[in-house]
Protein backbone atom coordinates (compact mmCIF):
# COMPACT_ATOMS: atom_id res chain seq x y z
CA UNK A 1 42.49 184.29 -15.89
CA UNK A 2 43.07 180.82 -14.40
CA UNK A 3 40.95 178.65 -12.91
CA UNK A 4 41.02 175.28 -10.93
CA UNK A 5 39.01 172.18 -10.04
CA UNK A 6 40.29 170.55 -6.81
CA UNK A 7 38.05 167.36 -5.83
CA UNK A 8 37.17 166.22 -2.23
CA UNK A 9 39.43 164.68 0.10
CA UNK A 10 38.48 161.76 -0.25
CA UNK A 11 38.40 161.02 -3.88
CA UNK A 12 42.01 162.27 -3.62
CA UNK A 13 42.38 159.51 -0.81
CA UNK A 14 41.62 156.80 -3.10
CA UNK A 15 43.18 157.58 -5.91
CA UNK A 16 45.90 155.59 -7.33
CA UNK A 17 48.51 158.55 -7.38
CA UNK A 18 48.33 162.55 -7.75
CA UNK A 19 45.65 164.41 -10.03
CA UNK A 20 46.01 164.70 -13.93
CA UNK A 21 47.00 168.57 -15.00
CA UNK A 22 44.38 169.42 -17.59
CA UNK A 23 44.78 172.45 -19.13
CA UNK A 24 41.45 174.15 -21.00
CA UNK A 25 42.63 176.98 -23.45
CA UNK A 26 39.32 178.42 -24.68
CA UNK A 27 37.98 182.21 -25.27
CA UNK A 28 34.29 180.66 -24.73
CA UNK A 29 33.23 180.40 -21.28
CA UNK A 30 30.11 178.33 -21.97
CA UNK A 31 32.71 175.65 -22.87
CA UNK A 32 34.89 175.56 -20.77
CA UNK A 33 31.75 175.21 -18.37
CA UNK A 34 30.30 172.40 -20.18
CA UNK A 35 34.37 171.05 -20.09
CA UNK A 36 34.44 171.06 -16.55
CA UNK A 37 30.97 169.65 -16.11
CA UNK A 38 31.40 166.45 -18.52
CA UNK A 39 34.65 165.90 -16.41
CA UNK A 40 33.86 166.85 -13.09
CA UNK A 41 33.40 162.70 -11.96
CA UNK A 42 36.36 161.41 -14.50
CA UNK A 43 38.81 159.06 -13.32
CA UNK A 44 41.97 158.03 -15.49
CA UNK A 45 43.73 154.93 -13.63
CA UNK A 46 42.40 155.72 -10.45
CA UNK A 47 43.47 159.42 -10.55
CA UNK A 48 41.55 162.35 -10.60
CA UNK A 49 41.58 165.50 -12.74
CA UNK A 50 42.93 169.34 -12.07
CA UNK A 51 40.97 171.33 -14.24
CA UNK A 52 42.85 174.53 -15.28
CA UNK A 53 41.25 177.03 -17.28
CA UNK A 54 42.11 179.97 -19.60
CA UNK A 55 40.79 182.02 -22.07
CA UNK A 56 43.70 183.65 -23.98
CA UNK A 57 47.00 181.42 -25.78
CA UNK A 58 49.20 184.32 -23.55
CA UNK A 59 48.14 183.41 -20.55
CA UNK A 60 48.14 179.71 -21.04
CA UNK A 61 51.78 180.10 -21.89
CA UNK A 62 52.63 181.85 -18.57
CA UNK A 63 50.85 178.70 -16.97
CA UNK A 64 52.91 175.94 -18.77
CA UNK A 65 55.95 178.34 -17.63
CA UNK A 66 55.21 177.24 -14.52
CA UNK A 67 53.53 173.90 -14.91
CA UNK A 68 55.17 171.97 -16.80
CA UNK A 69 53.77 168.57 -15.40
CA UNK A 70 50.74 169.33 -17.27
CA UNK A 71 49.41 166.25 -19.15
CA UNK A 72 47.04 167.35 -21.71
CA UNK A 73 46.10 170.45 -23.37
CA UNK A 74 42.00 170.87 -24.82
CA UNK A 75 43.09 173.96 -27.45
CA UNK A 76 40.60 176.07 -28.99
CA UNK A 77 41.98 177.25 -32.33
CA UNK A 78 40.54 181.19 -32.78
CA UNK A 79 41.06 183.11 -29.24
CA UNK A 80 42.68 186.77 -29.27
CA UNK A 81 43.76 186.02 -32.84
CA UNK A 82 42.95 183.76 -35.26
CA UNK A 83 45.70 181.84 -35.33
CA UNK A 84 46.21 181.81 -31.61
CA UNK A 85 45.91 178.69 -30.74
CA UNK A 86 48.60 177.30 -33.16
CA UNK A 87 50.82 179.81 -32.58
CA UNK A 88 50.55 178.25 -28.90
CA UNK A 89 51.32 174.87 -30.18
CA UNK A 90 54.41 175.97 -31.99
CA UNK A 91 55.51 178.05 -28.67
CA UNK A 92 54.99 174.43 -26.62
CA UNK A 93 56.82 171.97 -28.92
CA UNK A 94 59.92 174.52 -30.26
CA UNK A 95 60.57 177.03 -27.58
CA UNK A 96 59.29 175.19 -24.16
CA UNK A 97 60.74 171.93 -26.01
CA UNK A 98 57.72 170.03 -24.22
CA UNK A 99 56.98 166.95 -26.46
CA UNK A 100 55.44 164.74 -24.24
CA UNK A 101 52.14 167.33 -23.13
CA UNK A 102 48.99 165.71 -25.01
CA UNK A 103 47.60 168.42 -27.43
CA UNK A 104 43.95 168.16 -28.26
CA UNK A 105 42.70 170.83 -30.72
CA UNK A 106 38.93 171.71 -30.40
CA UNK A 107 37.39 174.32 -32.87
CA UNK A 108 34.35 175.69 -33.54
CA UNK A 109 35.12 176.63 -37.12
CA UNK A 110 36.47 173.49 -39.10
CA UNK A 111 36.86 174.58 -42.36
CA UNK A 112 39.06 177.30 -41.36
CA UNK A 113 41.58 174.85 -40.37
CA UNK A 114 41.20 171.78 -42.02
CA UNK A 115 41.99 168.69 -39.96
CA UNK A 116 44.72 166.97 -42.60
CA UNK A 117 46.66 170.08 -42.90
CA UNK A 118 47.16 170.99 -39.21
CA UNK A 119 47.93 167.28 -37.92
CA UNK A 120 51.11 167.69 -41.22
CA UNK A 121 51.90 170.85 -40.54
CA UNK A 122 51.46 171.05 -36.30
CA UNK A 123 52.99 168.72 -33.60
CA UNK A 124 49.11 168.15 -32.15
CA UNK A 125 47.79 164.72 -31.16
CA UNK A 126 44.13 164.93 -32.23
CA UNK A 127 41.93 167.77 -33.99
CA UNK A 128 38.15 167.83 -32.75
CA UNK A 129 35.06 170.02 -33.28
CA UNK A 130 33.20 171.44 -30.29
CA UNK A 131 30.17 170.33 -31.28
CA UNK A 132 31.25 166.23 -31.98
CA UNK A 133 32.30 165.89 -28.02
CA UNK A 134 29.57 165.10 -26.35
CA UNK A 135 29.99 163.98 -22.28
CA UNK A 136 30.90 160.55 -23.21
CA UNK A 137 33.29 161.19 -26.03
CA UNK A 138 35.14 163.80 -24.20
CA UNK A 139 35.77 161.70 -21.11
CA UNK A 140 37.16 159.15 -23.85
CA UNK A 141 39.46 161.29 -25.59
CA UNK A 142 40.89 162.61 -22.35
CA UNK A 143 41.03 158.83 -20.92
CA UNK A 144 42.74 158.04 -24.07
CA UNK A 145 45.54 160.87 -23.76
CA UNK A 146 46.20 160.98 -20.39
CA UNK A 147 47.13 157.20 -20.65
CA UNK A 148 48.92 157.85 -23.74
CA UNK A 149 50.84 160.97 -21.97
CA UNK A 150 51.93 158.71 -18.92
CA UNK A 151 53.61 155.79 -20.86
CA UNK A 152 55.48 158.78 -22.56
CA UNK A 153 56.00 159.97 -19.28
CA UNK A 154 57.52 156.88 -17.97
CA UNK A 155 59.10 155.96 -20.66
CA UNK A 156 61.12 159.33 -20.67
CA UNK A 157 61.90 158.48 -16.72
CA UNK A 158 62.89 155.36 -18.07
CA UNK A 159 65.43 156.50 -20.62
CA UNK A 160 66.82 159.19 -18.43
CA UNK A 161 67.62 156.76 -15.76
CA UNK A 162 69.34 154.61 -18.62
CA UNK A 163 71.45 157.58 -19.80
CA UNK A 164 72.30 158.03 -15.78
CA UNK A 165 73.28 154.18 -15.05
CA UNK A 166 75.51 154.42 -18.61
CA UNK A 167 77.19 157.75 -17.19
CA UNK A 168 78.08 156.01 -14.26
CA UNK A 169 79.32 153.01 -15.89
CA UNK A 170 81.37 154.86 -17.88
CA UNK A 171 83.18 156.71 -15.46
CA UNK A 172 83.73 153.43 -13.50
CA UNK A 173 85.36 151.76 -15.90
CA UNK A 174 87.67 154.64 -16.85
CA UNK A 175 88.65 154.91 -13.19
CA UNK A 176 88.81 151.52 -12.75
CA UNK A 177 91.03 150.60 -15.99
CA UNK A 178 92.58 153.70 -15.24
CA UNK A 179 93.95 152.77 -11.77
CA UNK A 180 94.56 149.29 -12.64
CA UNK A 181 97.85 150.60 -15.05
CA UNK A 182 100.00 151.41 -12.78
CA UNK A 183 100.55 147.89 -11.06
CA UNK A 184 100.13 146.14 -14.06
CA UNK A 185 103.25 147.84 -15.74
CA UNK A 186 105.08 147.02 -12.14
CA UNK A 187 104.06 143.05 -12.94
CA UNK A 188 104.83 143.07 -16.21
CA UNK A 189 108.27 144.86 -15.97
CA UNK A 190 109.47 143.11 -12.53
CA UNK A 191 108.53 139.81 -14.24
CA UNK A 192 110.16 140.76 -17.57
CA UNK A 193 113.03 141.43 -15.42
CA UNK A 194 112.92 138.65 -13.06
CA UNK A 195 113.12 136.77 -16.16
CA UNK A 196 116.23 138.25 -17.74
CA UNK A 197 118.29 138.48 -14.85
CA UNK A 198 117.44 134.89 -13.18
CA UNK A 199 116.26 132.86 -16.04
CA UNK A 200 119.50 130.52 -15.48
CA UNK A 201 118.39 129.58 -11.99
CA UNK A 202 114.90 128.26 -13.84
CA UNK A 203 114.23 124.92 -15.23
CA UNK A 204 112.22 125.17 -18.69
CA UNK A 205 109.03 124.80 -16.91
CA UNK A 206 109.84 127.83 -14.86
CA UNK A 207 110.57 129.48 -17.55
CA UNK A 208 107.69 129.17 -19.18
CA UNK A 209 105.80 129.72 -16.36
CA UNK A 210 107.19 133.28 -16.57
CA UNK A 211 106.87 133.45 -19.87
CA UNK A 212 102.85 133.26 -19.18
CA UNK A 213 102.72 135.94 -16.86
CA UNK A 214 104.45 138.38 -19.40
CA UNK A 215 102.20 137.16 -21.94
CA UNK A 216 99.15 137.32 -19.69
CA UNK A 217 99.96 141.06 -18.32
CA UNK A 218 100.58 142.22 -21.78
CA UNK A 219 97.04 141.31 -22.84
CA UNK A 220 95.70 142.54 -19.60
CA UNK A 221 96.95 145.83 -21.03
CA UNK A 222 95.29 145.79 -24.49
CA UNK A 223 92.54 145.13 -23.02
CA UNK A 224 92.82 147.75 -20.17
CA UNK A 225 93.58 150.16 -23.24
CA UNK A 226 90.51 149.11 -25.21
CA UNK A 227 88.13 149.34 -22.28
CA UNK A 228 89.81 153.39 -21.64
CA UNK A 229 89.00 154.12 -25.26
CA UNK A 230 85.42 152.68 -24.83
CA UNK A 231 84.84 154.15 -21.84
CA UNK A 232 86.35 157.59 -23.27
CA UNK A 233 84.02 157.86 -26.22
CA UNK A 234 81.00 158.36 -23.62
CA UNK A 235 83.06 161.47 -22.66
CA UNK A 236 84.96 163.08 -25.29
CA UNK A 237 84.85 163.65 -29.01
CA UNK A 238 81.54 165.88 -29.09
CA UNK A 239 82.70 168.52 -30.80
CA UNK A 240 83.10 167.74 -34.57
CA UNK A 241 84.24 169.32 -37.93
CA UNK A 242 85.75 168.62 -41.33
CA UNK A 243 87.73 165.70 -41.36
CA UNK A 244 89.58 164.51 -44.97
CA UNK A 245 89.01 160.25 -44.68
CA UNK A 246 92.51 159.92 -46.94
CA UNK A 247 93.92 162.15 -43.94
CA UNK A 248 92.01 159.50 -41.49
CA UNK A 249 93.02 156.30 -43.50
CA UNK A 250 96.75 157.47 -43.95
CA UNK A 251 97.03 157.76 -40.03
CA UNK A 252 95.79 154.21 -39.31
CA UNK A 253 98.12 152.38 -42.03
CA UNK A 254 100.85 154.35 -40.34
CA UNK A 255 99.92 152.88 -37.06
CA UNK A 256 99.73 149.55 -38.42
CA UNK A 257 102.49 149.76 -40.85
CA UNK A 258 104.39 146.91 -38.84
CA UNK A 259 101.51 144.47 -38.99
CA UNK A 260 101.19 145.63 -43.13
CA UNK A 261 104.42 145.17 -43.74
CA UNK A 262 105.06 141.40 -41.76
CA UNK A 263 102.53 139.90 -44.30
CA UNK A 264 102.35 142.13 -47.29
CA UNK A 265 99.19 143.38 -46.99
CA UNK A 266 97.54 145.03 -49.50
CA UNK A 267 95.13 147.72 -49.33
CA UNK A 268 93.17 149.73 -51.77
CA UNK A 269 91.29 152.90 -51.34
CA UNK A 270 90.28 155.27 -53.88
CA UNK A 271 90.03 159.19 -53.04
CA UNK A 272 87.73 159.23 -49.93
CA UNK A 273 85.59 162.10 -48.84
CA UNK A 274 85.52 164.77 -46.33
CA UNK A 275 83.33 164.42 -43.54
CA UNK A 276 81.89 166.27 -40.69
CA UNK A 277 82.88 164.12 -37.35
CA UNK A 278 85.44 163.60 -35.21
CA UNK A 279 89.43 163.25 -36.78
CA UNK A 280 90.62 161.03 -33.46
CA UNK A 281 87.75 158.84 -33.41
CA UNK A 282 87.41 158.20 -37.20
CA UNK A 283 90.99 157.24 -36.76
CA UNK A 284 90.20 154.59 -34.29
CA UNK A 285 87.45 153.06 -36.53
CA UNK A 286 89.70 152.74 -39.20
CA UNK A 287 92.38 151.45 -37.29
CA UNK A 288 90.22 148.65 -36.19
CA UNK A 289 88.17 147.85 -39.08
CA UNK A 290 91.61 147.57 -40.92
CA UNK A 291 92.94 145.43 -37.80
CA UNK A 292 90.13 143.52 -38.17
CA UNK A 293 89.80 142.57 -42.12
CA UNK A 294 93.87 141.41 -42.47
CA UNK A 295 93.77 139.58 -38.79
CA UNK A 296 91.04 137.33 -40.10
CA UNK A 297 92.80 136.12 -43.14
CA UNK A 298 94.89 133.51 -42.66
CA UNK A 299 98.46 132.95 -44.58
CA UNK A 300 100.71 135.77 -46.23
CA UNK A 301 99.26 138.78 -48.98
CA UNK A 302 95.66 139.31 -46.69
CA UNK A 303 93.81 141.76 -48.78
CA UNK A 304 91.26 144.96 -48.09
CA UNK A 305 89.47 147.37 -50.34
CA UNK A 306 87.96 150.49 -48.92
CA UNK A 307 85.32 152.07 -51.08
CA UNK A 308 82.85 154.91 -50.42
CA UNK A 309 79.52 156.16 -52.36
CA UNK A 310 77.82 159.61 -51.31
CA UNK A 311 74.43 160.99 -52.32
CA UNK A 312 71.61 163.77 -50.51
CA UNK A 313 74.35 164.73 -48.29
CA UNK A 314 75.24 161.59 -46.34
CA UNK A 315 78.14 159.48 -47.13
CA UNK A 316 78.76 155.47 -46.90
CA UNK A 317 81.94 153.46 -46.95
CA UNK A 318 82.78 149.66 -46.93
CA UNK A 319 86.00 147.66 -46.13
CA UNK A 320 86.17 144.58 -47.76
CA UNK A 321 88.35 141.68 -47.37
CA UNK A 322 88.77 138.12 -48.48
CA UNK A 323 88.64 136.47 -45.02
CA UNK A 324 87.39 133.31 -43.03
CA UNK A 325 83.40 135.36 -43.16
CA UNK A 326 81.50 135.06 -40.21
CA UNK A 327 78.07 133.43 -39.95
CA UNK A 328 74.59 135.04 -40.10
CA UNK A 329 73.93 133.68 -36.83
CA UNK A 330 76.76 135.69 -35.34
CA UNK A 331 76.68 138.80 -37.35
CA UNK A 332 75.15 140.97 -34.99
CA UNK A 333 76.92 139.50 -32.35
CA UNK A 334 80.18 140.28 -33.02
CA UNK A 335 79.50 144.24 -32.41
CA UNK A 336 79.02 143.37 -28.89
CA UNK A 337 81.69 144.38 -26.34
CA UNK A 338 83.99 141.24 -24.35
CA UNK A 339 82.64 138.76 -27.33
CA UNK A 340 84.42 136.47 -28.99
CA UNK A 341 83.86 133.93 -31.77
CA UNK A 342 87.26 132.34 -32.00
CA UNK A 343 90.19 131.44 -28.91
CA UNK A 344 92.51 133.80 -28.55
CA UNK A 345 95.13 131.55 -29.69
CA UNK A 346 93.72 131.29 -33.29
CA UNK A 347 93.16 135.16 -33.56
CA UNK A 348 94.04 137.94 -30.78
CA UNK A 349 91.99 140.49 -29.82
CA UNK A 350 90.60 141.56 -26.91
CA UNK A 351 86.90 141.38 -28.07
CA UNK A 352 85.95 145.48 -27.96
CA UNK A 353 87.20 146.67 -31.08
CA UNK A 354 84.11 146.26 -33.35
CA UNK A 355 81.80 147.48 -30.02
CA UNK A 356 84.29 150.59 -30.24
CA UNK A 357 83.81 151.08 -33.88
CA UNK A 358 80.06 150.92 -33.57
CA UNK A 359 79.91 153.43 -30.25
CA UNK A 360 81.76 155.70 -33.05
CA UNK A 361 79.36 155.22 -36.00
CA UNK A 362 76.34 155.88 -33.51
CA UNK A 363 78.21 159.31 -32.07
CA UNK A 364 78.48 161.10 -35.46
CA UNK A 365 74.61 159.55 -36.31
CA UNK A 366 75.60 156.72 -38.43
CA UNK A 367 75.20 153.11 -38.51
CA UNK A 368 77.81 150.32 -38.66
CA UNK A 369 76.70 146.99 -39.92
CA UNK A 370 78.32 143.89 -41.55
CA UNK A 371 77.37 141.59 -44.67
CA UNK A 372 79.29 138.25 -44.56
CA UNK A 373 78.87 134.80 -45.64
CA UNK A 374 81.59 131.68 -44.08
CA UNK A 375 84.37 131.39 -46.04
CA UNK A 376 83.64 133.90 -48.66
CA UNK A 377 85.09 137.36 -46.86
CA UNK A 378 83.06 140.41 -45.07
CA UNK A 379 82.54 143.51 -45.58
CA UNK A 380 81.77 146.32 -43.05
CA UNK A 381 79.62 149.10 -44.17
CA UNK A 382 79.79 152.44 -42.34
CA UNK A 383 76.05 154.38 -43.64
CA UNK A 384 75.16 157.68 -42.57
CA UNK A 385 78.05 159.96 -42.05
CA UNK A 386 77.37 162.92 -43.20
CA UNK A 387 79.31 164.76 -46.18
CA UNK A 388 81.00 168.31 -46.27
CA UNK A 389 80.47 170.57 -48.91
CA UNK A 390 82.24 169.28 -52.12
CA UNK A 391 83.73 166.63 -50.12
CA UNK A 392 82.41 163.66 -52.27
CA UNK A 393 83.99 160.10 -52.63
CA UNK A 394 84.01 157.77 -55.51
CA UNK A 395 83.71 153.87 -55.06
């Protein structure tokens, strides 16, 4: 049976928002008496309390069914069995999936459940016997997780409105880059053709002119391209499986077989394990970290060497390559999206790639990081991916 404490008008009238939900799970009613007396007059922030109280873990969980903006929880441990009370806290955190409720057990029988064992084995934020809470102590503890609960609180608010905002982004810029193809290919191919059919009416200045605009609307389109596949990765790709890296890293050196071939490239890889993530995304990281290692060497025979190393289940690989190194100062840098180090005379690019290829690491729980001195090459390690059965690698 449930019971609430509702305070007068006009405490409610000066308080800085609505009342704390605290919920008092406790078989003894002398307690729960004593519970409501030492916080009948508490304040937290300038609210007040809501005192609900119940004697059995059942009917506590039909009240968190149906309140789930309750902000701490005072748990006795032995109710209608003796292991009621956990079972409760195991019913809250795993099937309710409430992680942000404050959960304060209070027992009169400590050695039954000692204090170091339940905090390892139980999602609960503090472990108390009845008798140590005196008025003063208890109004502290509950001061202490209320506050605690409404940073959580917040903070959740916080992150959900993030996750909205990104959403949104997201889908702007794939409608946006989406719409914005149609009348670039118009540009580009009326000016390609303005320029083959006319180009004897132009001077050489005109000519270069147009020359500029082609130029210009063909990187407007890599770049259109690289902001659809960075937009796309906040919408597709969540369902993963098996995916065979040689499979992965035989795809992108087809793709960039031109590029390989124009400066006689040469890449190693040794066999390369299977993974469980996404084949079409994988693809795309490789694609770019490849890009990425031969476009920074300058002159003919750029190198790369692709290694891996898996252990416990999780799987890392590096590409390395003997190229102009970037400096610590810029190293984290460079994994941010429209950011450039160098003109894009000296080396193309549209300045997404690497914010691509980290989006990708952080989708299938991995990390993507770089370790690079000036002058003396980079290499990009790819930590955390996680391995198939008997799908190991070898450096």
């Amino acid at each position: 049976m449930s019971e609430q404490l509702h305070y007068a008008e006009e405490a409610l009238a000066e308080s800085g928002g609505p009342p704390w939900p605290v919920l008092v799970v406790d078989d003894d009613a002398e307690v729960v008496a004593v519970t409501r007396l030492a916080l009948r007059d508490c304040i937290v922030d300038g609210r007040p309390l809501e005192l609900l109280a119940t004697e059995s873990a059942s009917e506590a969980r039909r009240i968190l069914q149906t309140r789930p903006d309750i902000g701490l929880i005072l748990l006795d441990v032995v109710m209608e069995s003796e292991h009621a009370g956990l079972e409760l806290v195991q019913y809250i955190r795993e099937e309710l999936g409430n992680r942000l409720v404050r959960i304060v057990l209070r027992t009169g029988q400590p050695g039954e459940a000692p204090a170091r064992d339940l905090l390892r084995r139980y999602q609960i934020d503090d472990y108390r016997t009845k008798t140590e809470l005196n008025f003063e102590r208890l109004q502290v503890l509950v001061t202490a997780a209320l506050r605690t609960y409404g940073a959580f609180t917040a903070l959740a608010a916080r992150n959900l409105e993030l996750q909205r905002s990104n959403q949104e982004l997201e889908r702007f810029a794939y409608v946006a880059s989406h719409d914005l193809q149609t009348p670039l290919r118009g540009i580009v191919s009326f000016t390609a053709l303005l320029s083959r059919r006319y180009q004897s009416l132009f001077d050489e200045e005109g000519k270069e002119y147009l020359n500029f605009i082609v130029r210009g609307g063909h990187d407007l389109q890599r770049l259109i391209d690289d902001l659809l596949a960075f937009s796309r990765l906040g919408r597709d790709g969540s369902e993963q499986a098996p995916v065979d890296l040689n499979c992965v890293l035989g795809h992108a050196m087809d793709t960039l077989s031109t590029a390989i071939a124009a400066r006689e490239a040469r890449i190693t890889a040794p066999h390369l394990p299977t993974v469980l993530g996404n084949a079409g995304q994988l693809a795309q990281l490789f694609r770019n970290l490849i890009d990425n290692g031969l476009k920074f060497q300058p002159g003919a025979h750029p190198w790369l060497r692709i290694g891996s190393r898996c252990d416990d289940g999780r799987c890392e690989l590096w590409f390395e390559d003997g190229g102009i190194g970037i400096a610590p100062e810029h190293q984290e840098q460079i994994f941010e999206a429209f950011t450039r180090l160098h003109t894009q005379d000296a080396y193309p690019g549209t300045g997404i790639g690497l914010a691509i290829c980290r989006k990708i690491a952080q989708q299938h729980g991995a990390e993507l990081r770089v370790e690079s001195e000036t002058g003396r090459g980079t290499r990009m390690i790819l930590r955390g991916l996680t391995l198939t059965a008997g799908g190991r690698g070898t450096a």
